[in-house]
PDB file of N, CA and C in Angstrom:
ATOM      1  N   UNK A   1       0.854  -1.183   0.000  1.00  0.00           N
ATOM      2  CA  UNK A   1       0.000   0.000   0.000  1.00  0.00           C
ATOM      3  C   UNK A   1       0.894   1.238   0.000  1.00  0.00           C
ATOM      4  N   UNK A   2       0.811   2.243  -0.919  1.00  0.00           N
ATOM      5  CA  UNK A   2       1.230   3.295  -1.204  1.00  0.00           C
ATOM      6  C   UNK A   2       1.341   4.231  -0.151  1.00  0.00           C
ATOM      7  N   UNK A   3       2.130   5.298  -0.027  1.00  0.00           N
ATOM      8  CA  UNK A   3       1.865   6.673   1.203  1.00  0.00           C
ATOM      9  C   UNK A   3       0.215   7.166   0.718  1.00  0.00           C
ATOM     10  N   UNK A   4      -0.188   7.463  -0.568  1.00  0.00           N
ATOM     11  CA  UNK A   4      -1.022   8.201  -0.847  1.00  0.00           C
ATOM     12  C   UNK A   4      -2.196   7.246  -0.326  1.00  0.00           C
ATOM     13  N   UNK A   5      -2.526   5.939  -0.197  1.00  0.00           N
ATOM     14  CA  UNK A   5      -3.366   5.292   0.288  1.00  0.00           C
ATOM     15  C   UNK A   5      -3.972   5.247   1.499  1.00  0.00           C
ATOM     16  N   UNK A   6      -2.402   5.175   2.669  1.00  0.00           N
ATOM     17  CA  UNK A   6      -3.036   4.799   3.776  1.00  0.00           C
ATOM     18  C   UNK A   6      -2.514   6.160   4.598  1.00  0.00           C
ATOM     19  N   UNK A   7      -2.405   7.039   3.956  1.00  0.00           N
ATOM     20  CA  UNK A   7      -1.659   8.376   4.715  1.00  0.00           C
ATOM     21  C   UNK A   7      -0.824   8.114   6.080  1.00  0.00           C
ATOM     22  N   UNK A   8       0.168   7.242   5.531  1.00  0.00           N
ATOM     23  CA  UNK A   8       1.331   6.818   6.127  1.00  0.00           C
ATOM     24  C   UNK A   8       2.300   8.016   6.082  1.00  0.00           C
ATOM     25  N   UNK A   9       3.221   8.385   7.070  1.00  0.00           N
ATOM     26  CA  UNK A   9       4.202   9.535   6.487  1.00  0.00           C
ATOM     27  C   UNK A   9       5.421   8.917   6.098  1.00  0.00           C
ATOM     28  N   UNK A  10       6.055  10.191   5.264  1.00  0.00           N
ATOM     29  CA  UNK A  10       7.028   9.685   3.916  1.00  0.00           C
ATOM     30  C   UNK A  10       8.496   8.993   4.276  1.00  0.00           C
ATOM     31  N   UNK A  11       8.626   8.598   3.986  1.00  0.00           N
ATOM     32  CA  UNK A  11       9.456   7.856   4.153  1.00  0.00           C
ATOM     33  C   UNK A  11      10.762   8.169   3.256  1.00  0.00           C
ATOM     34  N   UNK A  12      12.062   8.009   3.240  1.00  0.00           N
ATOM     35  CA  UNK A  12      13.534   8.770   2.411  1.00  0.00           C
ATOM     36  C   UNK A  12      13.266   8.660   1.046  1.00  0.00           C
ATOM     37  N   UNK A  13      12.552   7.399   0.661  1.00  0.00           N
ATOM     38  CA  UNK A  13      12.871   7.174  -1.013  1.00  0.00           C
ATOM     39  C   UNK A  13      11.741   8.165  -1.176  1.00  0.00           C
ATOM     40  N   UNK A  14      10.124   8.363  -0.750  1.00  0.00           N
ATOM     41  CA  UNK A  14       9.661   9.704  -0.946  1.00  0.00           C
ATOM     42  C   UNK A  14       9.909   9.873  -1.018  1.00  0.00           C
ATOM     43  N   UNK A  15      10.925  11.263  -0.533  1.00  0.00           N
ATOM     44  CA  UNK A  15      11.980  12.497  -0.904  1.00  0.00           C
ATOM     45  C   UNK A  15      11.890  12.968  -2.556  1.00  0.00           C
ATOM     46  N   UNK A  16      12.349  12.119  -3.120  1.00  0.00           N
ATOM     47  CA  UNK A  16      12.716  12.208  -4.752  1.00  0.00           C
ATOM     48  C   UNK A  16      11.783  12.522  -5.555  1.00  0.00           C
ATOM     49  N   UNK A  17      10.434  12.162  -5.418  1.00  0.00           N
ATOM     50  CA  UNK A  17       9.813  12.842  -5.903  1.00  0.00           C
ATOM     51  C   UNK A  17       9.102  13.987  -5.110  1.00  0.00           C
ATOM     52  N   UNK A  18       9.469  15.099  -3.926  1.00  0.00           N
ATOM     53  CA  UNK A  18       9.244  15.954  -3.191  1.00  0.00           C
ATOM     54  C   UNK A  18      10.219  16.932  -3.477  1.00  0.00           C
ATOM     55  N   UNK A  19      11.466  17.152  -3.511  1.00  0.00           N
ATOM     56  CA  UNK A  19      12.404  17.841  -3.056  1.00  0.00           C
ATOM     57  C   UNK A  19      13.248  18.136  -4.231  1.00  0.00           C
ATOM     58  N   UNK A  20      13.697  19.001  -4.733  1.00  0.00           N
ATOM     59  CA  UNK A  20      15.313  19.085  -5.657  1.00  0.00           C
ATOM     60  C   UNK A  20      16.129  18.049  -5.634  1.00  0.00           C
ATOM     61  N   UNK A  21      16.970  17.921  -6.311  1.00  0.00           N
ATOM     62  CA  UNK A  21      18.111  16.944  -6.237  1.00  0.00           C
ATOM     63  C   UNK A  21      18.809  17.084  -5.148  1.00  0.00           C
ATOM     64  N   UNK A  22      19.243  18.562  -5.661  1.00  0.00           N
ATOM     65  CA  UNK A  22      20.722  18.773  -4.978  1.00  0.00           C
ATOM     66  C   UNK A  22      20.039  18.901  -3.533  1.00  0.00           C
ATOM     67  N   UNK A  23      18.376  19.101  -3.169  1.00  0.00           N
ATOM     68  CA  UNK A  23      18.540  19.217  -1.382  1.00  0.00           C
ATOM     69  C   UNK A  23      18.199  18.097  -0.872  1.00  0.00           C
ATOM     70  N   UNK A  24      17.980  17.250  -1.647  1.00  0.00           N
ATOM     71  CA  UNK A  24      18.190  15.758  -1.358  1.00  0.00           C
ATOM     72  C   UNK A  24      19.424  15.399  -0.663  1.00  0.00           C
ATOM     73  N   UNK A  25      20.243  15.451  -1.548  1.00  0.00           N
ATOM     74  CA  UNK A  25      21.991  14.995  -1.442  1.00  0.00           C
ATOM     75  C   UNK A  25      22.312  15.698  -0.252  1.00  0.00           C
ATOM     76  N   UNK A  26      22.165  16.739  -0.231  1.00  0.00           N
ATOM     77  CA  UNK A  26      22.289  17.451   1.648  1.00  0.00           C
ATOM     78  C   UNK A  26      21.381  16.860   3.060  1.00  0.00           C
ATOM     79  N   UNK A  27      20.891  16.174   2.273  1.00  0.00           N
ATOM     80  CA  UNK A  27      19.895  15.242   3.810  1.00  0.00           C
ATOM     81  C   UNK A  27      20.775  14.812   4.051  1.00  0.00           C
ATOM     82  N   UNK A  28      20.587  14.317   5.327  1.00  0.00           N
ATOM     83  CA  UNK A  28      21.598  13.298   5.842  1.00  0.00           C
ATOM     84  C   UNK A  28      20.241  11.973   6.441  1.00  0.00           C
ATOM     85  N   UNK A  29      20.695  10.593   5.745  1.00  0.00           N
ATOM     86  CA  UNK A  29      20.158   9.903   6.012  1.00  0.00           C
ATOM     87  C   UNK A  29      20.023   9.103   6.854  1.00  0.00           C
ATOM     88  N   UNK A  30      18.865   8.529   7.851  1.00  0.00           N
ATOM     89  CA  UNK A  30      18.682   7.817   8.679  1.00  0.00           C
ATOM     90  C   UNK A  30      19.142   6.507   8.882  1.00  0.00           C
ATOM     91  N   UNK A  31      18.658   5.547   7.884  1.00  0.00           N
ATOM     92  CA  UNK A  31      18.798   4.669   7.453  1.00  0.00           C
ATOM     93  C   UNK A  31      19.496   3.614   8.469  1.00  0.00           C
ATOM     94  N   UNK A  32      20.696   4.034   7.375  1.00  0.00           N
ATOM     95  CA  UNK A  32      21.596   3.256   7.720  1.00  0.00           C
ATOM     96  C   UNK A  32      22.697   3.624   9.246  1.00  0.00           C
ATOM     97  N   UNK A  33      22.241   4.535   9.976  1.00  0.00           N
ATOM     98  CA  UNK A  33      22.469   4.346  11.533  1.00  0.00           C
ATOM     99  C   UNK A  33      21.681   3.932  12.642  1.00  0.00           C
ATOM    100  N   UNK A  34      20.546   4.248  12.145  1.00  0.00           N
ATOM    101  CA  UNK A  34      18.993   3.871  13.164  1.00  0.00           C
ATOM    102  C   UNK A  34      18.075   3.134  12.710  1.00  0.00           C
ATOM    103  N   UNK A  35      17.759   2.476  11.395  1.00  0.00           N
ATOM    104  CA  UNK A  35      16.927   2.024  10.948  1.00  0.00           C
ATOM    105  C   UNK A  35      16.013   2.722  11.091  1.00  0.00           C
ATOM    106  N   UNK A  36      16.396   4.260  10.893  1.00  0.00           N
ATOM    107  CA  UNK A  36      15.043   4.759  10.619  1.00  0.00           C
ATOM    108  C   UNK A  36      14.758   5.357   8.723  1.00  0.00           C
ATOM    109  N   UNK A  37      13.753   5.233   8.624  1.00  0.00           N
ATOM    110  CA  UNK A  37      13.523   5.372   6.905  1.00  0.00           C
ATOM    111  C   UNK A  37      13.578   7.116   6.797  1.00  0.00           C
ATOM    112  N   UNK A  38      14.337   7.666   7.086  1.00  0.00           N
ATOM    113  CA  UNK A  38      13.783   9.536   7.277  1.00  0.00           C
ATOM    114  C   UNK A  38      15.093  10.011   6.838  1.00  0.00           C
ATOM    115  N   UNK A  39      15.309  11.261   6.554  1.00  0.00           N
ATOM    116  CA  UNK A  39      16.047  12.278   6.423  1.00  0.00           C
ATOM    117  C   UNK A  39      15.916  13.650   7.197  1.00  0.00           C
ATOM    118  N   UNK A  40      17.381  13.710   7.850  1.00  0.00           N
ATOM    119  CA  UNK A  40      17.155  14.828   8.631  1.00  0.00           C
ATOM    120  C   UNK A  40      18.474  16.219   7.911  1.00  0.00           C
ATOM    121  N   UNK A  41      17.772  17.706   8.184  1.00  0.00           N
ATOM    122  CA  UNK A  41      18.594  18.291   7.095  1.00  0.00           C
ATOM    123  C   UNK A  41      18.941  19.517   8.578  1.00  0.00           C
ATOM    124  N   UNK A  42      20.002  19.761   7.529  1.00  0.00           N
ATOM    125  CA  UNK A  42      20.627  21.215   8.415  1.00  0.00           C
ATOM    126  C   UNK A  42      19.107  22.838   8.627  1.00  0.00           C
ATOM    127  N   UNK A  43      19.383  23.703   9.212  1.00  0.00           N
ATOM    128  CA  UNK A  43      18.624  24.660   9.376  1.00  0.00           C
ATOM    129  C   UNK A  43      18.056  24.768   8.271  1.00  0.00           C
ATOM    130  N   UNK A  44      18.822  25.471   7.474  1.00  0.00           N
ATOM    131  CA  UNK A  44      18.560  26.286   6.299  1.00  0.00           C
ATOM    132  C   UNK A  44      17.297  24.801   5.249  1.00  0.00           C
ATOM    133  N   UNK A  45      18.177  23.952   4.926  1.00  0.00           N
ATOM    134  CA  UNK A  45      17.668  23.193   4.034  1.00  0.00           C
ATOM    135  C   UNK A  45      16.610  22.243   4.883  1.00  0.00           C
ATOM    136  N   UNK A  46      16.017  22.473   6.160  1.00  0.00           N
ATOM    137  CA  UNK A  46      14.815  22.250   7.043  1.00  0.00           C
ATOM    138  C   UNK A  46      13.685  22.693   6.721  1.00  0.00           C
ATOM    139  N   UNK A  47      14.081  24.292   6.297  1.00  0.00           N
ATOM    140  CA  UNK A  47      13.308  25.086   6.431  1.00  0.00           C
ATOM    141  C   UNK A  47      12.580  24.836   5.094  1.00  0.00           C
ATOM    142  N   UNK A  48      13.786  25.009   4.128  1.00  0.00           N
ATOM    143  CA  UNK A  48      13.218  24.835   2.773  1.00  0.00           C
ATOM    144  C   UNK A  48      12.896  23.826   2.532  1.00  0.00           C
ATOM    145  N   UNK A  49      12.442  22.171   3.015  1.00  0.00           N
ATOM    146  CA  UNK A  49      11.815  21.086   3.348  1.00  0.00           C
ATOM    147  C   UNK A  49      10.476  21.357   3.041  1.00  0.00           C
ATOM    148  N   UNK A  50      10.511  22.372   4.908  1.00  0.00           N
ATOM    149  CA  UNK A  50       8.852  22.674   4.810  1.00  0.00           C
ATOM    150  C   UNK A  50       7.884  23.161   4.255  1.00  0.00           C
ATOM    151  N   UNK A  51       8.605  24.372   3.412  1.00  0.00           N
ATOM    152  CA  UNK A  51       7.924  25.156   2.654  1.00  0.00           C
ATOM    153  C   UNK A  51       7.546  24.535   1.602  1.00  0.00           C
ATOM    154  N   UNK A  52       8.515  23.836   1.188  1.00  0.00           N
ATOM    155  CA  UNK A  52       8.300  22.785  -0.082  1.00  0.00           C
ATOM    156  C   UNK A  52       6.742  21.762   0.048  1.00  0.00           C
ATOM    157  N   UNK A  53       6.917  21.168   1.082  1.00  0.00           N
ATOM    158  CA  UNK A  53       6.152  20.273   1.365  1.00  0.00           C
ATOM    159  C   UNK A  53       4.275  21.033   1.725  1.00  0.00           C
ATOM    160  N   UNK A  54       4.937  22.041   2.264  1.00  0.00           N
ATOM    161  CA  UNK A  54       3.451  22.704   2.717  1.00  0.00           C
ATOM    162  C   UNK A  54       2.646  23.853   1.138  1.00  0.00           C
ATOM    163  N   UNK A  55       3.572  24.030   0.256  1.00  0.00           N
ATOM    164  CA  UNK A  55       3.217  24.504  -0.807  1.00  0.00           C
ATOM    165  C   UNK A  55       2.348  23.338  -1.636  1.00  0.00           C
ATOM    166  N   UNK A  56       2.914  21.833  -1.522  1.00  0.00           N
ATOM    167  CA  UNK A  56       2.233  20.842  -2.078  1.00  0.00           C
ATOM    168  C   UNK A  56       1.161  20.190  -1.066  1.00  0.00           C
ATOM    169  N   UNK A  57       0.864  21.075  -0.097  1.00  0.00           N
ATOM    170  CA  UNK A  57      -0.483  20.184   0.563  1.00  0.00           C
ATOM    171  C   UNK A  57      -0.399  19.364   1.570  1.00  0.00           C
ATOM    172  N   UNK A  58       1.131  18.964   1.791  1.00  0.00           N
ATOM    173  CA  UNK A  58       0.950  18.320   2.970  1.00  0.00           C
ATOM    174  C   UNK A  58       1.069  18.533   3.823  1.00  0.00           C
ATOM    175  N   UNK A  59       1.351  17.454   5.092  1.00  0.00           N
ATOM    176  CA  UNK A  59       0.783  17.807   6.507  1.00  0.00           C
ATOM    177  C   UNK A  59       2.394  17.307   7.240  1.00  0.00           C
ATOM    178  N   UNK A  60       2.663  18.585   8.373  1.00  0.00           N
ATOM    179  CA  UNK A  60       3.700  18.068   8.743  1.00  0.00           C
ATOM    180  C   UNK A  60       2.980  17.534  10.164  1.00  0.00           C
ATOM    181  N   UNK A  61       3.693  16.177  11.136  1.00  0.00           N
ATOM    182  CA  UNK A  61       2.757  15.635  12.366  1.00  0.00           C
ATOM    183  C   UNK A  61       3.846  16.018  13.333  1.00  0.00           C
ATOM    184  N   UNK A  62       5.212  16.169  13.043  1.00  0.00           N
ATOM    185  CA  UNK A  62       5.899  16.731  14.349  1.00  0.00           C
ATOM    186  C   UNK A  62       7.818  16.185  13.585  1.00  0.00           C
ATOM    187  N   UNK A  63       8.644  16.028  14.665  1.00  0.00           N
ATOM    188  CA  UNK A  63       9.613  15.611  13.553  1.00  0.00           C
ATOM    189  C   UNK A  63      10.922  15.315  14.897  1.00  0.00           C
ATOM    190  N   UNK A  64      11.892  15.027  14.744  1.00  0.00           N
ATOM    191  CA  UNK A  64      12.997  14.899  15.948  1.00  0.00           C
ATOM    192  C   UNK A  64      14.164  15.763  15.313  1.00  0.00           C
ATOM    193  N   UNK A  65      14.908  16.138  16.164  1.00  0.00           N
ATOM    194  CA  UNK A  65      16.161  16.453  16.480  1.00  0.00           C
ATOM    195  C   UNK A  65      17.589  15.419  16.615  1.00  0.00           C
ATOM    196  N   UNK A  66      18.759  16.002  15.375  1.00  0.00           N
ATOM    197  CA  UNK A  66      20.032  15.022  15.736  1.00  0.00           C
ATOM    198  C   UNK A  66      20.763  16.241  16.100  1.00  0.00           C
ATOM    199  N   UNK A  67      21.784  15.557  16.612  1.00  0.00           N
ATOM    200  CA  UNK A  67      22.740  16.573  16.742  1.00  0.00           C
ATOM    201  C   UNK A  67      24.094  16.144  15.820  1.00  0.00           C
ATOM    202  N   UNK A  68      24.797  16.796  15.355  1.00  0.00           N
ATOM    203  CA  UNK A  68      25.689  16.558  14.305  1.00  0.00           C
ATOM    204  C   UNK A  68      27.217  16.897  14.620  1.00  0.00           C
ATOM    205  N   UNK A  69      27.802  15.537  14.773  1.00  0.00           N
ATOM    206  CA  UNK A  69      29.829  15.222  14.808  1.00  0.00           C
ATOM    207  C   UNK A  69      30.089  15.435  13.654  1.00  0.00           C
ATOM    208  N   UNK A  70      30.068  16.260  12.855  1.00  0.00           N
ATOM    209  CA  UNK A  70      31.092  16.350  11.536  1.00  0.00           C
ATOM    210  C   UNK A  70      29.526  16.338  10.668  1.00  0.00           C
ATOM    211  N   UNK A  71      29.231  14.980  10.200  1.00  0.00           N
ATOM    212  CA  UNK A  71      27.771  14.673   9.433  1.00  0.00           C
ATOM    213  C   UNK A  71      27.508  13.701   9.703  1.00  0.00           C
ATOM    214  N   UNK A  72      27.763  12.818  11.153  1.00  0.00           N
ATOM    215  CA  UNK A  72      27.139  12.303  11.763  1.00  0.00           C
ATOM    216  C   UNK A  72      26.204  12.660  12.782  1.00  0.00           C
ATOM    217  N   UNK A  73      25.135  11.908  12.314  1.00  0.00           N
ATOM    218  CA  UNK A  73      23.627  12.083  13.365  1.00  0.00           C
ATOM    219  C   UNK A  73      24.011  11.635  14.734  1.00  0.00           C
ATOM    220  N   UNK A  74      23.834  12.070  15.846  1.00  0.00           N
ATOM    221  CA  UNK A  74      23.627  11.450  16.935  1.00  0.00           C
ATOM    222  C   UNK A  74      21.962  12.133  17.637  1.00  0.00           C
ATOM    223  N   UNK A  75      21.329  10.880  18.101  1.00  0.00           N
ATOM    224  CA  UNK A  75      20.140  11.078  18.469  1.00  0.00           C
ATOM    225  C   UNK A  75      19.945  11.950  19.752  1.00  0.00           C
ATOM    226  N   UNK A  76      19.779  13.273  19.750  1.00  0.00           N
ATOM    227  CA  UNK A  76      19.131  13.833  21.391  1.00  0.00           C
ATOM    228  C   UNK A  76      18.000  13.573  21.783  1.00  0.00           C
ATOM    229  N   UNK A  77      16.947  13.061  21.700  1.00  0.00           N
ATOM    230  CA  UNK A  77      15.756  13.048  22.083  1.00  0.00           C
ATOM    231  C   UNK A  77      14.635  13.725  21.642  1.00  0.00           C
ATOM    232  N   UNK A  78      15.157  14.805  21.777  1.00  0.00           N
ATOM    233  CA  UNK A  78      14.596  15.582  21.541  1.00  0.00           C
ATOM    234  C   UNK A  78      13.469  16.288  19.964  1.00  0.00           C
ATOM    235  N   UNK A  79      12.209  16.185  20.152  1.00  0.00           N
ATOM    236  CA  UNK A  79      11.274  16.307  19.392  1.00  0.00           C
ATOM    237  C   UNK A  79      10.174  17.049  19.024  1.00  0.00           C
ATOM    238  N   UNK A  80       9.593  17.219  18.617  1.00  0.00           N
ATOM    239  CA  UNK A  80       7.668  18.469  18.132  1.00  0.00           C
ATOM    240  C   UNK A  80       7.032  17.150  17.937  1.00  0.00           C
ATOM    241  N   UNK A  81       5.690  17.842  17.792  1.00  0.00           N
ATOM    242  CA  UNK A  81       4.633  16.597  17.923  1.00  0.00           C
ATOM    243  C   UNK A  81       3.448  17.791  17.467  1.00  0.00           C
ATOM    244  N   UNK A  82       2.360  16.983  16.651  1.00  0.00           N
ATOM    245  CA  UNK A  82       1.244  18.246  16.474  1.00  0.00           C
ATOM    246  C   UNK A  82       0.353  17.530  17.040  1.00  0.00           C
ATOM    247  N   UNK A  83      -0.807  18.344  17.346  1.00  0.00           N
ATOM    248  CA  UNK A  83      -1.855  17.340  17.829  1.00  0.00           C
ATOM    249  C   UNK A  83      -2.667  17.294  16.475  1.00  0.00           C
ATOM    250  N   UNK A  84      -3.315  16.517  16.105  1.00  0.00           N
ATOM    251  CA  UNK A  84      -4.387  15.943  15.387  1.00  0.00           C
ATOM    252  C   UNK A  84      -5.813  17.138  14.659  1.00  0.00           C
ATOM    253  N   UNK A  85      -5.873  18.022  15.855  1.00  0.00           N
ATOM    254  CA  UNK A  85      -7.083  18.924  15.015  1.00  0.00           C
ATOM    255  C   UNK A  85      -5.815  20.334  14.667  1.00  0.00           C
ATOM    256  N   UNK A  86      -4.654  20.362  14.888  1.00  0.00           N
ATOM    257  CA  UNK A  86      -4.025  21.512  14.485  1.00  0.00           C
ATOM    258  C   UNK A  86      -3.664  22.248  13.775  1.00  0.00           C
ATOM    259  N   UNK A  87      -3.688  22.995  12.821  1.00  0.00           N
ATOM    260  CA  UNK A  87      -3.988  23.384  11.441  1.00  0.00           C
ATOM    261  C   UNK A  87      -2.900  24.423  11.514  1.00  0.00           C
ATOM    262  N   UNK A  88      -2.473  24.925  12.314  1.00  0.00           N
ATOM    263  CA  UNK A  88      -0.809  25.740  12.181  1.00  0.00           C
ATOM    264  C   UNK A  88       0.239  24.360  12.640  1.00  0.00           C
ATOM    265  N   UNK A  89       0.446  23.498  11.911  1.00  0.00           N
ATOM    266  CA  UNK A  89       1.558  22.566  11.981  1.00  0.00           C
ATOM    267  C   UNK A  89       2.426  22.603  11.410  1.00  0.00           C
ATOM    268  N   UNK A  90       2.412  23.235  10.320  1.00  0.00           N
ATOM    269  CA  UNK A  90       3.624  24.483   9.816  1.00  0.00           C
ATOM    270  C   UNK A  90       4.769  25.732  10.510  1.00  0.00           C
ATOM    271  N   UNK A  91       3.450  25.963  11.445  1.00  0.00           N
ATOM    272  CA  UNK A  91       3.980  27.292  11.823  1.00  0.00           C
ATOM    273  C   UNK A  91       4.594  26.636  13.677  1.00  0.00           C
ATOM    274  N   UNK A  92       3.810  25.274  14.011  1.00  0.00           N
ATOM    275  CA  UNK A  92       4.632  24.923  15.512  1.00  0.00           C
ATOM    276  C   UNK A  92       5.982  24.613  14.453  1.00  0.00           C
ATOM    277  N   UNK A  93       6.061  23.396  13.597  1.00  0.00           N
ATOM    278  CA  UNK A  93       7.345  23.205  13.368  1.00  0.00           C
ATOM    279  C   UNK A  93       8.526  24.248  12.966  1.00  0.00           C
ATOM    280  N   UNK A  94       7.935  25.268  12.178  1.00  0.00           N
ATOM    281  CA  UNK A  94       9.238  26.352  11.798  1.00  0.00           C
ATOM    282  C   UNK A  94       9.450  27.105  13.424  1.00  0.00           C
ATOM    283  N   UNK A  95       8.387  27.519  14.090  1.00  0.00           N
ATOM    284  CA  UNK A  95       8.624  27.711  15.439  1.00  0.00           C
ATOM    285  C   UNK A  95       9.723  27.062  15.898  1.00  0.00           C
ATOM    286  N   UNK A  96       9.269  25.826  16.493  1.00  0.00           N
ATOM    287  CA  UNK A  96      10.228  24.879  17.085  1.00  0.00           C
ATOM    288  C   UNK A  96      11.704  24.748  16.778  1.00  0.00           C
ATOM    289  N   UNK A  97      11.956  24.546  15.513  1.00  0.00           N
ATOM    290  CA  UNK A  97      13.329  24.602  14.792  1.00  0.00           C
ATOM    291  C   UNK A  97      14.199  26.020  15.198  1.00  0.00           C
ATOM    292  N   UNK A  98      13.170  27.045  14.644  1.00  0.00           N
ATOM    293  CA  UNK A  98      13.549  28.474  14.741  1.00  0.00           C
ATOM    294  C   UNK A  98      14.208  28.241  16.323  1.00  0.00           C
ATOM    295  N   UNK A  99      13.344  28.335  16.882  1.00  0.00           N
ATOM    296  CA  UNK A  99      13.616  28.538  18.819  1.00  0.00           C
ATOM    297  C   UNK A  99      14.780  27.334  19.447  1.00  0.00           C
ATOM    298  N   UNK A 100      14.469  25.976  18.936  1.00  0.00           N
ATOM    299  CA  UNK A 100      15.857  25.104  19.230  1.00  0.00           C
ATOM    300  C   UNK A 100      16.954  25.558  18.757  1.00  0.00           C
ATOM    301  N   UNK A 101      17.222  25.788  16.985  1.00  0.00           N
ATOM    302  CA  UNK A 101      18.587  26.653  16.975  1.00  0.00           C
ATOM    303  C   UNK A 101      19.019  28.011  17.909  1.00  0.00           C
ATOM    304  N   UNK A 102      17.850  28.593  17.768  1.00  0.00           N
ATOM    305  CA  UNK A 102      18.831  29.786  18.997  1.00  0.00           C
ATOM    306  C   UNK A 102      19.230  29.168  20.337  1.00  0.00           C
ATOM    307  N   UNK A 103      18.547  28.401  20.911  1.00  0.00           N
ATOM    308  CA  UNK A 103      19.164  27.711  22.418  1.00  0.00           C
ATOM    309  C   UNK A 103      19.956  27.216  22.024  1.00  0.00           C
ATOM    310  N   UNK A 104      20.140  26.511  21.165  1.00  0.00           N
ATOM    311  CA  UNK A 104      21.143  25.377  20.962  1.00  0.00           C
ATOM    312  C   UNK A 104      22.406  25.576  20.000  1.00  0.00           C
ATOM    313  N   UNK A 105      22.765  26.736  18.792  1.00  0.00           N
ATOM    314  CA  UNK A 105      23.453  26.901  17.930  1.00  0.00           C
ATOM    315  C   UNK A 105      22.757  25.818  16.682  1.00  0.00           C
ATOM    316  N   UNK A 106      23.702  25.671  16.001  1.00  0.00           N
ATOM    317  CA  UNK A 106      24.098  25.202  14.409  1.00  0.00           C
ATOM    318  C   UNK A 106      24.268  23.200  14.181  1.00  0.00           C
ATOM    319  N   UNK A 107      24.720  23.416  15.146  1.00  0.00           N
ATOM    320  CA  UNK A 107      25.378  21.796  14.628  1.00  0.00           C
ATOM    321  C   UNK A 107      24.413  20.961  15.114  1.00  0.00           C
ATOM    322  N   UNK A 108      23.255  21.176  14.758  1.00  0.00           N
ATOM    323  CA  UNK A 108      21.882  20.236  14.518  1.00  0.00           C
ATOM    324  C   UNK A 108      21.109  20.036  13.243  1.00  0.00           C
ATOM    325  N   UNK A 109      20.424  18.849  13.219  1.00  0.00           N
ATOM    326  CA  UNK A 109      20.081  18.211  12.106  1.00  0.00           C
ATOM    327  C   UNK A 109      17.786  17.966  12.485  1.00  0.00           C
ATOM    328  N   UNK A 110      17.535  18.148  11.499  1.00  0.00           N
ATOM    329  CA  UNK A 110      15.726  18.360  12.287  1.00  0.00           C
ATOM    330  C   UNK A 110      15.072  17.295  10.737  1.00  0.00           C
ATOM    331  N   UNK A 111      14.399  15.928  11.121  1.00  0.00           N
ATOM    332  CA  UNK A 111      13.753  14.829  10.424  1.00  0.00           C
ATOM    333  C   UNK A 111      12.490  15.268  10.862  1.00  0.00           C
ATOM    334  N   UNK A 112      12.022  16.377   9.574  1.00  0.00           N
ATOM    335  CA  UNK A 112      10.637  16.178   9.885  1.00  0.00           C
ATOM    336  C   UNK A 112       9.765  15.164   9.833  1.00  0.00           C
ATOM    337  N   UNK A 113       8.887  15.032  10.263  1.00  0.00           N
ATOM    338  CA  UNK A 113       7.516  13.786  10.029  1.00  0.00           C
ATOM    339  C   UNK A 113       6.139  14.384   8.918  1.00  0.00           C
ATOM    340  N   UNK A 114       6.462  14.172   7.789  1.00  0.00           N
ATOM    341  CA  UNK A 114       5.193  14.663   6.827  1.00  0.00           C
ATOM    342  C   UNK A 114       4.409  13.572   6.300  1.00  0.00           C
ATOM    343  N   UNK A 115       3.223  13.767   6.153  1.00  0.00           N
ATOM    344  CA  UNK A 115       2.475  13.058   5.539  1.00  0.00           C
ATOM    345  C   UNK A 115       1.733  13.672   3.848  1.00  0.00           C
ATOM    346  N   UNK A 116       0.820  12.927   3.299  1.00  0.00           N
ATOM    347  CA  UNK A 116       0.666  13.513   2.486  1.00  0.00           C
ATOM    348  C   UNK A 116      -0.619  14.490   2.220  1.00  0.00           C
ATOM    349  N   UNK A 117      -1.400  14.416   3.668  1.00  0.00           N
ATOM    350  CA  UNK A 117      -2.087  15.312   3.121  1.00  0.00           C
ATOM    351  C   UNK A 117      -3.367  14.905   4.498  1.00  0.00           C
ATOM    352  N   UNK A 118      -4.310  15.493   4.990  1.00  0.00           N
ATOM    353  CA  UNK A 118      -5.101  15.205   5.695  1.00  0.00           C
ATOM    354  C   UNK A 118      -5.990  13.943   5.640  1.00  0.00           C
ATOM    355  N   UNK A 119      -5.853  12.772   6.158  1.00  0.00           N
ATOM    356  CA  UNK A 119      -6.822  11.856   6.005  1.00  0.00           C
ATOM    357  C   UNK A 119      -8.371  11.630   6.964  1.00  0.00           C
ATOM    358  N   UNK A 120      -9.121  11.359   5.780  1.00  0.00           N
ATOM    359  CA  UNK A 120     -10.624  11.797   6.792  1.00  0.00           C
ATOM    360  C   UNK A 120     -10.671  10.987   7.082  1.00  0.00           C
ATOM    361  N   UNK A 121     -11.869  11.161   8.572  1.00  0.00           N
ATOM    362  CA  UNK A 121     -12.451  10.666   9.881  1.00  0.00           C
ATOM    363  C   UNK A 121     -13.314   9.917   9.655  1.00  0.00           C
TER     364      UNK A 121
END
């Protein structure tokens, strides 16, 4: 079953048909350290993630935080979460990012959680 079916969120090979090439190649992938299927990107190319994604309709549900040795991920815990009827889930996540880099500086990495689009009740 497809993402578009069961409004599952996207998963890395998504990406490719979502994103540019070249801000692809700047993800840094999950994969193959966590078994997780996601891509997590620096500030800048976070940001331009979201916009991307929210220009095409979809829905971001919340996303985690790495912190970054060189361009290795290491996991902090640390995460956003939307609730379910929230309709600025755009605006908690650029929030969130925005406000963790200033506490925190630069050398972090942010895997959003998108889906493709609102699935009805």
């Amino acid at each position: 079953m497809s993402v578009e079916e069961d409004g599952a969120a996207f998963i890395d090979e998504d990406y490719v048909n979502i994103v540019l090439q070249d801000l692809l190649e700047r993800g840094i992938r999950l994969r193959e350290e966590y078994g997780i299927y996601g891509i997590a990107w620096r500030f800048d190319d976070v940001m331009e993630v979201l916009k991307i994604t929210r220009d095409k309709g979809m829905i971001i549900v919340g996303g985690d935080v790495y912190r970054l040795s060189g361009n290795e991920p290491i996991i902090t815990y640390d995460c956003w979460g939307i609730k379910s009827e929230d309709d600025n889930a755009f605006e908690v996540a650029i929030q969130y990012i925005t406000n963790y880099r200033a506490r925190n500086g630069d050398d972090f990495a942010y895997c959003p959680t998108i889906c493709p689009g609102r699935v009805s009740k």
